[in-house]
Protein backbone atom coordinates (compact mmCIF):
# COMPACT_ATOMS: atom_id res chain seq x y z
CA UNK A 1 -0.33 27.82 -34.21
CA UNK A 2 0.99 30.79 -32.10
CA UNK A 3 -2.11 31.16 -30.38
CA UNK A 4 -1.75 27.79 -29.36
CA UNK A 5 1.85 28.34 -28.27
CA UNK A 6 1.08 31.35 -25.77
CA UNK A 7 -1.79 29.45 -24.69
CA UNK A 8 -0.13 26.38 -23.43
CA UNK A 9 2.83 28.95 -21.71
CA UNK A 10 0.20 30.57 -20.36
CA UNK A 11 -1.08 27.11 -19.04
CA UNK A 12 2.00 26.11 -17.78
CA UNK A 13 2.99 29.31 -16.06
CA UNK A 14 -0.98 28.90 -14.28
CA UNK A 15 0.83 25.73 -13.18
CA UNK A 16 3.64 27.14 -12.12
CA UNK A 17 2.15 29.92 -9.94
CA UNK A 18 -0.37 27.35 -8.66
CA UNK A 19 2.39 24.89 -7.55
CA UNK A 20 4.01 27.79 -5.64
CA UNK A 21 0.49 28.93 -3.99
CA UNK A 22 0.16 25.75 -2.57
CA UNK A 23 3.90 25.33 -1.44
CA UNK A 24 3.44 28.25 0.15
CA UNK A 25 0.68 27.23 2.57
CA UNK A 26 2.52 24.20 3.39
CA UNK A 27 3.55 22.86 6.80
CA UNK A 28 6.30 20.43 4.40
CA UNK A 29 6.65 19.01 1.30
CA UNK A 30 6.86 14.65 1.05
CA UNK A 31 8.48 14.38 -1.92
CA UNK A 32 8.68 10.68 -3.85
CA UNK A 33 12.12 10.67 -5.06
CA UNK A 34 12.64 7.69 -8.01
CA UNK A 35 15.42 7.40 -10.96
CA UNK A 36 13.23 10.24 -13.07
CA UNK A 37 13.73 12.37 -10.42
CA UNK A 38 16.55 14.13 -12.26
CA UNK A 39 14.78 14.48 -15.59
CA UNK A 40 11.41 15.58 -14.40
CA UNK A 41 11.87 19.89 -14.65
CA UNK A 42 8.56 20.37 -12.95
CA UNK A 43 9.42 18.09 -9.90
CA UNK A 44 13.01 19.38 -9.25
CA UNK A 45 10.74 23.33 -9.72
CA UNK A 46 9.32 22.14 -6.82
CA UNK A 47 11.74 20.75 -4.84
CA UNK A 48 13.84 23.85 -5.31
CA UNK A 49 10.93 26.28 -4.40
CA UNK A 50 10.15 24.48 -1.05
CA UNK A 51 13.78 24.96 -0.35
CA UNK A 52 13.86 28.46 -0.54
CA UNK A 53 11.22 28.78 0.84
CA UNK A 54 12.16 27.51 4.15
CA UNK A 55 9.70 24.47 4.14
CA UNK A 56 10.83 21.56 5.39
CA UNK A 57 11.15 18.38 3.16
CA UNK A 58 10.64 14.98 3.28
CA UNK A 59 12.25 12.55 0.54
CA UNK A 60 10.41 8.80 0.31
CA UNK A 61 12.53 7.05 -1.36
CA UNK A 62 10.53 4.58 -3.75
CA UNK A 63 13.30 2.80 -5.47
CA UNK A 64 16.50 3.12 -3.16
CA UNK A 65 17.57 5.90 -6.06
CA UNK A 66 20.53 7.67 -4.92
CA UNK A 67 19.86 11.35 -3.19
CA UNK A 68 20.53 14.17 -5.40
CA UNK A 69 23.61 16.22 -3.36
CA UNK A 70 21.37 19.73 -4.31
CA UNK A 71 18.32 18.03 -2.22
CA UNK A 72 18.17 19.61 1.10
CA UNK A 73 15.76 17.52 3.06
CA UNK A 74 14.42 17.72 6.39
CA UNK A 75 14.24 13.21 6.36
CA UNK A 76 14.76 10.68 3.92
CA UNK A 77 12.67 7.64 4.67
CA UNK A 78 11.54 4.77 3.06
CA UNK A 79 8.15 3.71 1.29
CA UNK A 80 6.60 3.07 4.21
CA UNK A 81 3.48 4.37 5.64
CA UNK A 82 4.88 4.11 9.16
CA UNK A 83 8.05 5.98 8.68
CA UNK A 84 5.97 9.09 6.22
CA UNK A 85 3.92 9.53 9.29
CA UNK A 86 6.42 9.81 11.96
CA UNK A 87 8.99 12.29 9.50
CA UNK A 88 6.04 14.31 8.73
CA UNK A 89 5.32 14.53 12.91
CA UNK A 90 8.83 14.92 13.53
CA UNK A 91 9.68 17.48 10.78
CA UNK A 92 5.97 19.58 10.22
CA UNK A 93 4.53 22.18 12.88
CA UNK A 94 1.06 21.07 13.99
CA UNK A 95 -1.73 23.94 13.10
């Protein structure tokens, strides 16, 4: 049973480092922001990292939840293909 243990926190913190890898080469983060928001540790990890990290975030709103006061984001918009597209042109440097 131990072995199992430090296998899956080894898994996780693989996770972990690969979530930050890929934050890191990142123009911006969209991030779908819903009533679990809150409770979900690995999405608010990532939320958090992009924010120190100086990347610029972009909240779509799915279910008009209400925006967490510690969520620093670059543009809340709405589910709507038409409004991701112009926050992530407004808000993301081109490459």
């Amino acid at each position: 049973i131990h072995e199992r243990l430090v296998g899956s926190e080894m898994c996780i913190r693989d996770r972990y480092k690969k979530m930050q890898r890929n934050i890191n080469a990142s123009d911006c983060i969209i991030l779908l922001l819903d009533k679990s928001f809150m409770k979900n540790d690995r999405i608010r990890f990532e939320a958090d990292y992009a924010a120190a990290a100086g990347k610029p975030i972009i909240v779509v709103n799915t279910d008009d939840s209400e925006m967490p006061e510690e969520l620093h984001c670059a543009a809340e918009v709405n589910f709507s293909a038409e409004e991701i597209f112009c926050a992530v042109r407004q808000h993301c440097r081109s490459k």
